[in-house]
N, C-alpha and C. Protein backbone atom coordinates (compact mmCIF):
# COMPACT_ATOMS: atom_id res chain seq x y z
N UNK A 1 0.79 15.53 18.93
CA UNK A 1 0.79 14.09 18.81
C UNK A 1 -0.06 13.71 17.60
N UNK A 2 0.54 13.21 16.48
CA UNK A 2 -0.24 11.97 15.64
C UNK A 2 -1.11 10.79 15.89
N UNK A 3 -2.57 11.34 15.47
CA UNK A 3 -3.21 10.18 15.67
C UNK A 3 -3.53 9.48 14.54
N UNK A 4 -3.59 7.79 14.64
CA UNK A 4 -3.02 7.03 13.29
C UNK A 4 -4.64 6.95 12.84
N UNK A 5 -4.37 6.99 11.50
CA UNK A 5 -5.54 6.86 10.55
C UNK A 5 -6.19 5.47 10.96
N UNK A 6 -5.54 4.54 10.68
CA UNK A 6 -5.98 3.15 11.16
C UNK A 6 -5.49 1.97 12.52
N UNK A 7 -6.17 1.08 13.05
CA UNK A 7 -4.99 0.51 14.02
C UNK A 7 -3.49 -0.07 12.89
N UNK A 8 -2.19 -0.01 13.76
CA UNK A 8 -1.36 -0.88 12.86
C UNK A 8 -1.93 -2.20 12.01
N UNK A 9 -1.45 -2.47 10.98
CA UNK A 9 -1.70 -4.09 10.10
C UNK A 9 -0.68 -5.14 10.34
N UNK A 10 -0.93 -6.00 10.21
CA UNK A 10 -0.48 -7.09 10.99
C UNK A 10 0.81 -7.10 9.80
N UNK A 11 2.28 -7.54 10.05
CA UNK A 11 3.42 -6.99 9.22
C UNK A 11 3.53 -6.17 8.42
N UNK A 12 3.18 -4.89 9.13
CA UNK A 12 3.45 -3.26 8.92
C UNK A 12 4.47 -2.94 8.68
N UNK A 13 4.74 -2.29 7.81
CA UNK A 13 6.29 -1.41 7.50
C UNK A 13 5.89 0.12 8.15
N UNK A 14 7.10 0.63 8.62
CA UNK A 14 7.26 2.12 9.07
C UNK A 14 7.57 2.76 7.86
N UNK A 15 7.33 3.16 6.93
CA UNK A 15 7.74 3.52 5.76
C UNK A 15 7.75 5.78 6.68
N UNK A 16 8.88 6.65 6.36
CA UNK A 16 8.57 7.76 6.01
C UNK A 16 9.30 8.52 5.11
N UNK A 17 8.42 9.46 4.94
CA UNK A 17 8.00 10.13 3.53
C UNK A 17 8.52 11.80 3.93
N UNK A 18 9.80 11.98 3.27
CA UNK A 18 10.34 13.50 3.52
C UNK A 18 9.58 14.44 2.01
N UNK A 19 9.56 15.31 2.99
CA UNK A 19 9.15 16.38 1.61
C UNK A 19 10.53 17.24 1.34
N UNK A 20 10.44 18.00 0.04
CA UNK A 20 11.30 19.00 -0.26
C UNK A 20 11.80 20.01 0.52
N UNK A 21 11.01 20.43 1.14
CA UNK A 21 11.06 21.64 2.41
C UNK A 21 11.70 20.78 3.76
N UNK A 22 11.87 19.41 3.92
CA UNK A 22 12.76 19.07 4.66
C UNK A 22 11.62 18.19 5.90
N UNK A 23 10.28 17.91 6.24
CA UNK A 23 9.18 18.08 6.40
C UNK A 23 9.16 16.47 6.42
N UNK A 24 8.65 15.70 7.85
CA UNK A 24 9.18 14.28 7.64
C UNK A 24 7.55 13.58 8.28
N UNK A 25 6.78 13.01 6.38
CA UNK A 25 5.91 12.32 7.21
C UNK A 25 5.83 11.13 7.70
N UNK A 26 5.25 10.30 8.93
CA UNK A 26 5.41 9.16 9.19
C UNK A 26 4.06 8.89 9.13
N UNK A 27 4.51 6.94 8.20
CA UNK A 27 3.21 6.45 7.97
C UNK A 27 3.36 5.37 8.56
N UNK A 28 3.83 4.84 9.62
CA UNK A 28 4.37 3.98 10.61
C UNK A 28 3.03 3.04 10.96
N UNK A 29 3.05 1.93 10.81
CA UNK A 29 2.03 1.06 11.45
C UNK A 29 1.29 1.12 9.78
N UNK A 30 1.04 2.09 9.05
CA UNK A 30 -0.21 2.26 8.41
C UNK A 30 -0.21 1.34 6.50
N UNK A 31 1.10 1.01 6.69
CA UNK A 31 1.41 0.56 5.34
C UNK A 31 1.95 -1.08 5.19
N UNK A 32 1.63 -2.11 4.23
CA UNK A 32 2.29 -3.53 4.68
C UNK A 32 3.02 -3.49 3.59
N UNK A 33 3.74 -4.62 3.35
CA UNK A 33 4.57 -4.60 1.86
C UNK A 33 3.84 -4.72 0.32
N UNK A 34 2.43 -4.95 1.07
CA UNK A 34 1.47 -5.13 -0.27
C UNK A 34 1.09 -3.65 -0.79
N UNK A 35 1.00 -2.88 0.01
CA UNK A 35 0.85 -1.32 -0.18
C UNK A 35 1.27 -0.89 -0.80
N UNK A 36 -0.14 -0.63 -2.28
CA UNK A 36 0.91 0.44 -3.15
C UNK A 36 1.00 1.70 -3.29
N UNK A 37 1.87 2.27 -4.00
CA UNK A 37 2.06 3.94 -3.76
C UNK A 37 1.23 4.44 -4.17
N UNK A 38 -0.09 4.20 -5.07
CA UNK A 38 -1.09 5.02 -5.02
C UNK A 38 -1.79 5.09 -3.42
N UNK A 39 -2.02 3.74 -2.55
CA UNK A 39 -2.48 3.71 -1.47
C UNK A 39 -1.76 4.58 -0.70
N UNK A 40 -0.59 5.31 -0.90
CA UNK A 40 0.34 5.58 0.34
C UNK A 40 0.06 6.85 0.19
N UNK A 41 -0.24 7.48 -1.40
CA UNK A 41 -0.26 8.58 -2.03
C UNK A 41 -1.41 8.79 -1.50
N UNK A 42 -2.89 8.31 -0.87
CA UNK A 42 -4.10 8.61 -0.39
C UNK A 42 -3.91 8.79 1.36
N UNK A 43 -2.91 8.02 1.63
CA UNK A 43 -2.75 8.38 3.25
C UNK A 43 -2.09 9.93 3.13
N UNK A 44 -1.10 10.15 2.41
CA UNK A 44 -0.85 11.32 2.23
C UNK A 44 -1.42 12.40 1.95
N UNK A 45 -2.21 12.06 1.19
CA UNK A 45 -3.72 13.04 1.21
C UNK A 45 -4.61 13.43 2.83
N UNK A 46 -4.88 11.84 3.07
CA UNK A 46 -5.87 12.14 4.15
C UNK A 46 -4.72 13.04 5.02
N UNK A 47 -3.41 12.86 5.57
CA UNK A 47 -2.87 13.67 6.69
C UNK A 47 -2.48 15.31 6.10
N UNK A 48 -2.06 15.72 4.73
CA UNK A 48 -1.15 16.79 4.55
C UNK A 48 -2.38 17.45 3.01
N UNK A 49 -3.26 16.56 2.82
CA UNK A 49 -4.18 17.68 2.00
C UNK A 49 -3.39 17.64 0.60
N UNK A 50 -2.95 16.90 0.23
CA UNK A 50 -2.28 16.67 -1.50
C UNK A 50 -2.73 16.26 -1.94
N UNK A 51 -3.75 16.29 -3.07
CA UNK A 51 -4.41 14.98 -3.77
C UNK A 51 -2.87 14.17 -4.48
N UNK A 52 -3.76 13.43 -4.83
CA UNK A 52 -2.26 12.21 -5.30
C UNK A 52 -1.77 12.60 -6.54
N UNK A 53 -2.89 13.29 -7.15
CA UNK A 53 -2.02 13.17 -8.61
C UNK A 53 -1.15 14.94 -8.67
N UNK A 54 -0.66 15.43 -7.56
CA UNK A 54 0.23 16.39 -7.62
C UNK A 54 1.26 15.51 -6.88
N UNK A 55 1.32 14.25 -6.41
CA UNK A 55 2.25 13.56 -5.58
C UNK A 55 3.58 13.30 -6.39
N UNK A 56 4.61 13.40 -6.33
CA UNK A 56 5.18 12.23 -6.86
C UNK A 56 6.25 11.36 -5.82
N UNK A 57 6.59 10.30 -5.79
CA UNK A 57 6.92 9.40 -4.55
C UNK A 57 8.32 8.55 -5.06
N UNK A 58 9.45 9.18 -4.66
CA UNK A 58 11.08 8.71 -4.93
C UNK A 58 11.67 7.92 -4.08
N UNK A 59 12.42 6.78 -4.58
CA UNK A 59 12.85 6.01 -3.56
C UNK A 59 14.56 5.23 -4.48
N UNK A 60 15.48 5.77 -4.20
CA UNK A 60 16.82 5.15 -4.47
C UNK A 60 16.88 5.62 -5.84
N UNK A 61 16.62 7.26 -6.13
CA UNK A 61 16.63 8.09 -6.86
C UNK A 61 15.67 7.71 -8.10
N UNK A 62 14.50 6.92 -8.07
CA UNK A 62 13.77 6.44 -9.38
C UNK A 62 12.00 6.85 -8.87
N UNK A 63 11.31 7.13 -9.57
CA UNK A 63 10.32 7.42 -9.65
C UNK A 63 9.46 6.27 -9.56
N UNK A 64 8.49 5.94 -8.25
CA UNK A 64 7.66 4.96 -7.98
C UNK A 64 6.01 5.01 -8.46
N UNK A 65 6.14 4.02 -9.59
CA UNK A 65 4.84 3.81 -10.27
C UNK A 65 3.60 3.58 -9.52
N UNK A 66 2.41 4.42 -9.51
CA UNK A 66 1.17 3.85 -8.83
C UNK A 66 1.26 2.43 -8.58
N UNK A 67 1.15 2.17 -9.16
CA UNK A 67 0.48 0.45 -9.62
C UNK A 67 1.73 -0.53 -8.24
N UNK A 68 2.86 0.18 -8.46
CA UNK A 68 4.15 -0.78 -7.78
C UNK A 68 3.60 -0.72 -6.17
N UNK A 69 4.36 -1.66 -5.39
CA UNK A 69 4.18 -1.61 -4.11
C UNK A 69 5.39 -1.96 -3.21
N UNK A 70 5.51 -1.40 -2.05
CA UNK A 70 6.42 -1.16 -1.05
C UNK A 70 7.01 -2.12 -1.44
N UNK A 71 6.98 -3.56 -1.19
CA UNK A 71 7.60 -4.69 -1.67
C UNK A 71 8.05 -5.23 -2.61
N UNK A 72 7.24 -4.69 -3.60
CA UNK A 72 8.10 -4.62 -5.10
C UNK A 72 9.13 -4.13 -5.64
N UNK A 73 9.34 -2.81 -4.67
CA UNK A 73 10.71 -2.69 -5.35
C UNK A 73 11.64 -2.90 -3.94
N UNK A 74 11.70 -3.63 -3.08
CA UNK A 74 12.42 -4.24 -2.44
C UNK A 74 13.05 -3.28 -1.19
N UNK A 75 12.05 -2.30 -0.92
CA UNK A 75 12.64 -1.57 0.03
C UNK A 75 12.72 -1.89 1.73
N UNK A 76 13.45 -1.29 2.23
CA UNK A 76 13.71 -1.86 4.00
C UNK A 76 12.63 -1.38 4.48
N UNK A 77 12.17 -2.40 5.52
CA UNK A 77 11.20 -2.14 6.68
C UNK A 77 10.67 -0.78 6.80
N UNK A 78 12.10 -0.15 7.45
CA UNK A 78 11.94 1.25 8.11
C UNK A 78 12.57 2.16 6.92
N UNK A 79 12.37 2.49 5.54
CA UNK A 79 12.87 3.40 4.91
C UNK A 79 12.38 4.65 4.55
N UNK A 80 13.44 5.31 4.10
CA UNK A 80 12.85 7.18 4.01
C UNK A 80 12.51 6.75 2.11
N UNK A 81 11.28 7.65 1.65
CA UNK A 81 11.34 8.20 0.59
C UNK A 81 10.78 9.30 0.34
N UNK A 82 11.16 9.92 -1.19
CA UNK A 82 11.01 11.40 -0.98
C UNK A 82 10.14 11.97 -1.59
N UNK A 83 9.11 12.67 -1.13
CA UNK A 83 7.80 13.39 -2.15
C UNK A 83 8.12 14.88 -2.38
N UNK A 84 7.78 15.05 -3.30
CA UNK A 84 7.99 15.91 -4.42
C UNK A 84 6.29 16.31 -4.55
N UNK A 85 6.04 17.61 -4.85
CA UNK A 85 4.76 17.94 -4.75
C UNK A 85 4.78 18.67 -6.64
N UNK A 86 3.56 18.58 -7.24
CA UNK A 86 4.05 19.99 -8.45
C UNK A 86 2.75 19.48 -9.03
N UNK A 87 2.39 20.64 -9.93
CA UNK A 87 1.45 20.62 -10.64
C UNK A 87 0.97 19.48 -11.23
N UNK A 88 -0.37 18.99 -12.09
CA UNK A 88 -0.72 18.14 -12.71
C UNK A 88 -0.90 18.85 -14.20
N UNK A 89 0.13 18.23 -14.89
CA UNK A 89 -0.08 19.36 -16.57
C UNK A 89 -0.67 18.35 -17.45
């Protein structure tokens, strides 16, 4: 059983996050639409041990900028996106 980093935030998105290896994390309760992918990229850290800057975070085949947030690029409530892990060169 998953225990959540924080209580849910008050209009929370379920956002989860598949890895390459097929590997499905849920950040459910823990993210709002203001949340940006560097923030999401640090929950991902705290649960799976990635620092962020080996992260990279795909959503409707385009590469999601730190700076952008769940809501910015207009994604559903409950959507999958896909992390990609790789070196920092």
């Amino acid at each position: 059983m998953e225990t959540p980093l924080r209580k849910p935030a008050a209009g929370s998105v379920g956002p989860l996050v598949r890895t390459i290896n097929g590997q499905t994390i849920s950040l459910q309760g823990l993210c709002t639409p203001n949340t940006t992918f560097l923030e999401m990229k640090r929950m991902i850290e705290d649960r799976e041990g990635i620092p962020p800057e080996q992260q990279r975070i795909i959503f409707a085949g385009k590469l999601c900028e730190d700076d952008n947030t769940i809501g910015g690029i207009n994604a559903e409530t409950n959507c999958t996106f896909h992390l990609v892990v790789g070196l920092q060169s």
